[in-house]
N, C-alpha and C. Protein backbone atom coordinates (compact mmCIF):
# COMPACT_ATOMS: atom_id res chain seq x y z
N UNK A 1 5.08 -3.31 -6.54
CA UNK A 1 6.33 -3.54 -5.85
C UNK A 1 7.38 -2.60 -6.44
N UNK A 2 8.41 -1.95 -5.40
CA UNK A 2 9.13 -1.24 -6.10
C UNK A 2 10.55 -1.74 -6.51
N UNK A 3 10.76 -2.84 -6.22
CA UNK A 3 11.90 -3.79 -7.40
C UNK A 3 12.10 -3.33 -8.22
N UNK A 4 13.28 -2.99 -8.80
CA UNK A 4 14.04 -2.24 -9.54
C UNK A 4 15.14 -3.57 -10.10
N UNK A 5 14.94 -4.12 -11.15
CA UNK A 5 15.47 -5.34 -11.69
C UNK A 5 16.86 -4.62 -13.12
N UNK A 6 16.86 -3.34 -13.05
CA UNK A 6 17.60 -2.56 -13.66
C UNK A 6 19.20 -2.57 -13.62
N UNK A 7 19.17 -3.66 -12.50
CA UNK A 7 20.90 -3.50 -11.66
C UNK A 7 21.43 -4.59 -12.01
N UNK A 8 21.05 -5.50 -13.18
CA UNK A 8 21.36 -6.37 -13.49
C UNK A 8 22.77 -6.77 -13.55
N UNK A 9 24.01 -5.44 -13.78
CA UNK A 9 25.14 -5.56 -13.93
C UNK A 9 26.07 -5.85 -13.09
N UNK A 10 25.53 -5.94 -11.71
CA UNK A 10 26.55 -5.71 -10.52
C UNK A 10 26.52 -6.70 -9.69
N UNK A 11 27.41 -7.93 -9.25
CA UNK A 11 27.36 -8.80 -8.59
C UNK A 11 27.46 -9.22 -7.14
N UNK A 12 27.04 -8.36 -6.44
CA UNK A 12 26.94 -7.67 -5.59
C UNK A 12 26.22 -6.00 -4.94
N UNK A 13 24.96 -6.61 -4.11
CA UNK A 13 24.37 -5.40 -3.81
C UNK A 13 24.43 -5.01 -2.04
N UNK A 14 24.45 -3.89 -1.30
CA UNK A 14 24.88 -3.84 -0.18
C UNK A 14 23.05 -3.78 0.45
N UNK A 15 23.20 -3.98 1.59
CA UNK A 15 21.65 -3.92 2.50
C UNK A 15 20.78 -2.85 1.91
N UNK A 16 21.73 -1.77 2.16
CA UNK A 16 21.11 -0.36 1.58
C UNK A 16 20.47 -0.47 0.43
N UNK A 17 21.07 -1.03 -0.65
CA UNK A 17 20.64 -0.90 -1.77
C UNK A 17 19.56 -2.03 -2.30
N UNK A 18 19.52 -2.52 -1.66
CA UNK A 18 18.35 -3.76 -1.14
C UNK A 18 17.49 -3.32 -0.84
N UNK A 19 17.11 -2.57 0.27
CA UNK A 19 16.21 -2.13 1.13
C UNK A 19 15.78 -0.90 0.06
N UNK A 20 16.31 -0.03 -0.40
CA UNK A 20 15.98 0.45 -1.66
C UNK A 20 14.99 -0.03 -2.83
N UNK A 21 15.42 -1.17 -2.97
CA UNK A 21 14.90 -1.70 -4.50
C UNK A 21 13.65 -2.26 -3.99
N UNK A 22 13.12 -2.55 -3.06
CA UNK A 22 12.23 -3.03 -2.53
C UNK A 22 11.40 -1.79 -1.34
N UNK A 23 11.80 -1.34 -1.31
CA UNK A 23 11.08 0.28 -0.49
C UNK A 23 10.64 -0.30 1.11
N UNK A 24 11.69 -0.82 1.85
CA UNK A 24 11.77 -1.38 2.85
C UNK A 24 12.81 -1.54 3.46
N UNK A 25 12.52 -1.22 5.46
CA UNK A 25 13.90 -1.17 5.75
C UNK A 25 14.91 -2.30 5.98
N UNK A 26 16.12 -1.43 5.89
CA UNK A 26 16.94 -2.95 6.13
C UNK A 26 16.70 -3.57 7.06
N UNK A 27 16.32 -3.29 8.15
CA UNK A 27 16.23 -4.32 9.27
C UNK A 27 15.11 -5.15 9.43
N UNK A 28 14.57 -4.99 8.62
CA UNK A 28 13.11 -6.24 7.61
C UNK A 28 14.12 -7.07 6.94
N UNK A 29 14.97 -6.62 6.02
CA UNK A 29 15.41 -7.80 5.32
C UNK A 29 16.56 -8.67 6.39
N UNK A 30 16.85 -7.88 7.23
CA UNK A 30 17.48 -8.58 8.37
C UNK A 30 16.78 -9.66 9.33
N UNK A 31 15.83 -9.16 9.06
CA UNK A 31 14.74 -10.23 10.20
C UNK A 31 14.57 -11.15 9.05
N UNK A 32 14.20 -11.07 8.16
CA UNK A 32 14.13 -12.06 6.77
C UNK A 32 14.71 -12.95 6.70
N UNK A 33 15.66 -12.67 7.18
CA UNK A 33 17.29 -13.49 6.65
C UNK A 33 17.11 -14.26 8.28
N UNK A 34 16.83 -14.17 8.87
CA UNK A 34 16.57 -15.05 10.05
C UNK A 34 15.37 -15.76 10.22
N UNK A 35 14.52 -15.53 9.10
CA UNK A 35 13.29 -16.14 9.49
C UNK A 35 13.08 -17.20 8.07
N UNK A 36 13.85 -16.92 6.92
CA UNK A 36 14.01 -17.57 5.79
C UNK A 36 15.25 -17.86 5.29
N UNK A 37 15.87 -19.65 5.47
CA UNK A 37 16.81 -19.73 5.01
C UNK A 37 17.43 -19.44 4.13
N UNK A 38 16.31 -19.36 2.82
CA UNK A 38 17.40 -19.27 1.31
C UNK A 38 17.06 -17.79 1.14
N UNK A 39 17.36 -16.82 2.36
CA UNK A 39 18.08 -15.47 1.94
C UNK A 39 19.29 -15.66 2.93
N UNK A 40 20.51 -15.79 2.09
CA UNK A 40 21.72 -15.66 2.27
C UNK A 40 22.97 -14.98 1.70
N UNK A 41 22.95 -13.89 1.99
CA UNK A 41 23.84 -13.03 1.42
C UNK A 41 25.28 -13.39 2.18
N UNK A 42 26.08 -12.73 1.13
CA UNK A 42 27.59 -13.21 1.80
C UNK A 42 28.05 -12.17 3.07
N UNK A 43 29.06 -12.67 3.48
CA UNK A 43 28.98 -11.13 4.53
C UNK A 43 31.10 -11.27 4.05
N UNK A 44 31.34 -10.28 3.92
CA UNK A 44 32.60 -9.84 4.04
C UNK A 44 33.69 -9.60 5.31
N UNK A 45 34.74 -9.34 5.11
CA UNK A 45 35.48 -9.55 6.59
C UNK A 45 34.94 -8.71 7.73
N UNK A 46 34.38 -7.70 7.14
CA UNK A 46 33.85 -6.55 8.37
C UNK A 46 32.16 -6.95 8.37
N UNK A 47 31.38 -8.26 8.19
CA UNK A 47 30.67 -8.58 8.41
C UNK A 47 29.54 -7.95 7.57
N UNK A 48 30.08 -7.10 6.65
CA UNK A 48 28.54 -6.45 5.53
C UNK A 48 28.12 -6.82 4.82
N UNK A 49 26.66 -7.19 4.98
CA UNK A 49 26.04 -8.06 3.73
C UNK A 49 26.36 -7.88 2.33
N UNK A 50 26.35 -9.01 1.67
CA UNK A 50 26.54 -8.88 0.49
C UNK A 50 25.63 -9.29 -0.73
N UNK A 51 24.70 -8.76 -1.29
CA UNK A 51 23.60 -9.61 -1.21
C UNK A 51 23.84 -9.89 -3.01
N UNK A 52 23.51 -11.14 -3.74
CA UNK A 52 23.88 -11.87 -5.04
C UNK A 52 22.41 -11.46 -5.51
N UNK A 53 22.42 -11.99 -7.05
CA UNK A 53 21.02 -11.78 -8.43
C UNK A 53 20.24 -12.91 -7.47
N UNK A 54 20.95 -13.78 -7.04
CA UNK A 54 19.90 -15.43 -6.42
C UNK A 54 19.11 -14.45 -4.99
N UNK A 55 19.61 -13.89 -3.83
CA UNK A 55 19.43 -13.62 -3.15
C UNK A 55 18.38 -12.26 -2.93
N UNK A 56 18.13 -11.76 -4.48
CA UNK A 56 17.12 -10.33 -4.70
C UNK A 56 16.04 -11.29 -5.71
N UNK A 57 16.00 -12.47 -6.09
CA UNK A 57 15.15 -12.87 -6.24
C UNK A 57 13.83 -13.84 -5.53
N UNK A 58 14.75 -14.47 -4.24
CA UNK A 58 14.69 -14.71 -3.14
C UNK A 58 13.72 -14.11 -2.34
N UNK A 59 14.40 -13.02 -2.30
CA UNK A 59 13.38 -11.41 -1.64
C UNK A 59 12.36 -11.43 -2.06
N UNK A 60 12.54 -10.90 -3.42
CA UNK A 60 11.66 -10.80 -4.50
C UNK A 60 10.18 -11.50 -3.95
N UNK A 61 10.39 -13.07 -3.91
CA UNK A 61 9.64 -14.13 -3.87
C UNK A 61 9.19 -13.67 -2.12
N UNK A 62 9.10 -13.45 -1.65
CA UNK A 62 8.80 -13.41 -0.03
C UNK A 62 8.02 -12.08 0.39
N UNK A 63 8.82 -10.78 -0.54
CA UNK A 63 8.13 -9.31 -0.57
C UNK A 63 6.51 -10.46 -1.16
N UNK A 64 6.75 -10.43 -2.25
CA UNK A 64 5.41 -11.11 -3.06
C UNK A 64 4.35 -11.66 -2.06
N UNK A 65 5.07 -12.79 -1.41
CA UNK A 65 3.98 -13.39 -0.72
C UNK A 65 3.61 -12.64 0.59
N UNK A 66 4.63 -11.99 1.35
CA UNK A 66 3.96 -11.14 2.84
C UNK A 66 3.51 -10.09 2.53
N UNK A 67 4.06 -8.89 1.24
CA UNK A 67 3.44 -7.76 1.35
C UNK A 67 2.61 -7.80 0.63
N UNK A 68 2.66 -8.64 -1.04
CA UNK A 68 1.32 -8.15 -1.79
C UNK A 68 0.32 -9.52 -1.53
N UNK A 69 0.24 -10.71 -1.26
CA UNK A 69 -0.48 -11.68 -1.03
C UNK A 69 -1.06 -11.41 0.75
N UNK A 70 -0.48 -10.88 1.20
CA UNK A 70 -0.69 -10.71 2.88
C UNK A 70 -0.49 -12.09 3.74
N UNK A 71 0.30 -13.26 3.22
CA UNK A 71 0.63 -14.03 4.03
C UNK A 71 1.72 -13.54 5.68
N UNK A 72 1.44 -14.42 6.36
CA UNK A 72 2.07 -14.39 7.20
C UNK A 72 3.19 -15.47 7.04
N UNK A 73 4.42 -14.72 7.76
CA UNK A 73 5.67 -15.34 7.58
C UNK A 73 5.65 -16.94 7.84
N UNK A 74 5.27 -17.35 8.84
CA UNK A 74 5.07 -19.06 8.76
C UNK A 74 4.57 -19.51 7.82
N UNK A 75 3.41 -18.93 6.95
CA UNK A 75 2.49 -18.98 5.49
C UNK A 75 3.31 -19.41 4.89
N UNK A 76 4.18 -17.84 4.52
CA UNK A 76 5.01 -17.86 3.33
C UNK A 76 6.23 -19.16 3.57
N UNK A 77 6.86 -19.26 4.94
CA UNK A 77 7.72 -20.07 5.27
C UNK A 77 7.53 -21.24 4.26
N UNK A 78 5.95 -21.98 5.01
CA UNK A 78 5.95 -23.34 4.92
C UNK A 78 5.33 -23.25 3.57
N UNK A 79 4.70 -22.59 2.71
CA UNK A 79 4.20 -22.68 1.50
C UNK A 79 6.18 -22.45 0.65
N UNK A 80 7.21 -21.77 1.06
CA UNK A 80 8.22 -22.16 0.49
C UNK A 80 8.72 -23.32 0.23
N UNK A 81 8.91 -23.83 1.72
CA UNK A 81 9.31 -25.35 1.94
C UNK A 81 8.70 -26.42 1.07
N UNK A 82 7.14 -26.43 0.75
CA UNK A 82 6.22 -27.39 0.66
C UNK A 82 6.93 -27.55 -1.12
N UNK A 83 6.68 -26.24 -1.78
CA UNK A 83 6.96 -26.21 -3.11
C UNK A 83 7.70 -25.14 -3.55
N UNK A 84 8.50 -24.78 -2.93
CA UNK A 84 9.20 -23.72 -4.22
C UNK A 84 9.09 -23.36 -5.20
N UNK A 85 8.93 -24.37 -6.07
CA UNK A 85 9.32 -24.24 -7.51
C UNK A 85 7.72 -24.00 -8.00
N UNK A 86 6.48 -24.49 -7.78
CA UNK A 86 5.54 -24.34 -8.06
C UNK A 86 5.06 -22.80 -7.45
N UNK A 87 5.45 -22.15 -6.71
CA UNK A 87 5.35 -20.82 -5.95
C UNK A 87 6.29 -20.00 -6.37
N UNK A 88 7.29 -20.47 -7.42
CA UNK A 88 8.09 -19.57 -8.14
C UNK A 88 7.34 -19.51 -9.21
N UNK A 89 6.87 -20.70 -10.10
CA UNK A 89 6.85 -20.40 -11.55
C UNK A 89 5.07 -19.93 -10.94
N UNK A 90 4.25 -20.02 -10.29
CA UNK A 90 2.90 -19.40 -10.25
C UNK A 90 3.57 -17.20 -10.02
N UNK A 91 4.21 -17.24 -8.96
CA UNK A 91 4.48 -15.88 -9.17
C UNK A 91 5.11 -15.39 -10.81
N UNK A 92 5.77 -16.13 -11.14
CA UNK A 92 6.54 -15.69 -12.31
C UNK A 92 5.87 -15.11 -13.71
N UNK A 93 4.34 -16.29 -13.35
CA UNK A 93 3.39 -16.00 -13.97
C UNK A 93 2.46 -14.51 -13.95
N UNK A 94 2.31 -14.69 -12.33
CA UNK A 94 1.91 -13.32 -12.30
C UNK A 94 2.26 -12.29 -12.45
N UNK A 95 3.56 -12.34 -12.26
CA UNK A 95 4.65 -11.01 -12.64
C UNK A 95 4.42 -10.78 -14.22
N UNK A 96 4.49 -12.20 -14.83
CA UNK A 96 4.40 -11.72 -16.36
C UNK A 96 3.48 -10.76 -16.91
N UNK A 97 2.24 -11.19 -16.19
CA UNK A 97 0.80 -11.20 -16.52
C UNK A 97 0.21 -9.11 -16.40
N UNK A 98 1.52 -9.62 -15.33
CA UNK A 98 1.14 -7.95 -14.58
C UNK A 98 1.97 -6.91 -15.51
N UNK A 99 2.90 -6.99 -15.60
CA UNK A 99 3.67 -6.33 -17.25
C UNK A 99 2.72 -6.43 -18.24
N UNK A 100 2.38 -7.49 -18.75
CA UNK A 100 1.66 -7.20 -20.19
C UNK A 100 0.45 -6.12 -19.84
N UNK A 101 -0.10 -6.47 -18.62
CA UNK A 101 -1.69 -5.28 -18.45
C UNK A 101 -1.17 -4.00 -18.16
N UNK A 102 0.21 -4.19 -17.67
CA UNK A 102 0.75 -2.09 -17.74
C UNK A 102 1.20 -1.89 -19.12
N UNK A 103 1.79 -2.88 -20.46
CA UNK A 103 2.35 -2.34 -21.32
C UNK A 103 0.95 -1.92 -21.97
N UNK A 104 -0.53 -2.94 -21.68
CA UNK A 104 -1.48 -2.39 -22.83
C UNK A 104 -2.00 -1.10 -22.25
N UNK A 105 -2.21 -1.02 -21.13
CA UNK A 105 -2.63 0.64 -20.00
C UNK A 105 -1.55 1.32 -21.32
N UNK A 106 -0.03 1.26 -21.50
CA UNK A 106 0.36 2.43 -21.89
C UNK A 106 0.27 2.56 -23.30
N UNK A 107 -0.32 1.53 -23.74
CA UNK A 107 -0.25 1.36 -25.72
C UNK A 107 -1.62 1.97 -25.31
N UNK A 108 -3.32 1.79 -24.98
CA UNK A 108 -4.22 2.71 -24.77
C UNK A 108 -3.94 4.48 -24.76
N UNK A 109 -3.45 4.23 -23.52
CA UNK A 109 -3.12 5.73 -23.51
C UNK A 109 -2.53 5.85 -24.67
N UNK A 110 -1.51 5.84 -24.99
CA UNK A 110 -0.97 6.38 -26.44
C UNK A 110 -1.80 6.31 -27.68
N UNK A 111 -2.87 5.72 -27.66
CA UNK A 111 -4.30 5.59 -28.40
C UNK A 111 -5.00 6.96 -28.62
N UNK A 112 -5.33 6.48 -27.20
CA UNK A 112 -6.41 8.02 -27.21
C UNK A 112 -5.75 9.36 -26.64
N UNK A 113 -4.34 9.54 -26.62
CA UNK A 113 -3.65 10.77 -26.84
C UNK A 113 -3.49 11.37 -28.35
N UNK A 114 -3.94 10.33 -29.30
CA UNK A 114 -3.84 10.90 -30.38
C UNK A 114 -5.03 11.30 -31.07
């Protein structure tokens, strides 16, 4: 996934930069936002999304299940609804899981480069 969790500083991210961090267009995360309640970004007086840290983790959780699990959106829907929290902390897991096997890939390599 190309999530970019680097932007930690800014409380507020625009579509663009959304659709960025996730390598997808905005008008996916637009259909998103209509097909999954708890993506709700704020919208400002001229109506431009505004998207919060809650709302890219949100994503986060949905990229996970439609693009790398291959659920389909009703899937992912109703497997949200059913449990959240058990479909957060199982991804959270895997996310972990998946860092530690790229940090040892790069402690190897740095092995046998020497």
């Amino acid at each position: 996934m190309a999530y970019n969790s680097n932007k930690d500083l800014k409380l507020y991210y625009s579509i663009g930069e959304v659709a960025a961090m996730f390598d997808v267009n905005e008008s996916l995360l637009r259909y998103w936002e209509k097909e999954f309640p708890i993506i709700k970004p704020r919208k400002n007086a001229r109506g431009t999304r505004q998207y919060r840290k809650e709302d890219l983790e949100n994503i986060k959780l949905i990229y996970h299940l439609v693009k790398e699990k291959g659920m389909t959106l009703p899937g992912a829907r109703q497997k949200l609804k059913d449990n959240k929290e058990k479909t957060v902390n199982t991804f959270e897991v895997v996310s972990r899981l998946n860092q530690i096997k790229e940090e040892l890939l790069n402690i190897r390599k740095e092995l046998d480069a020497e």
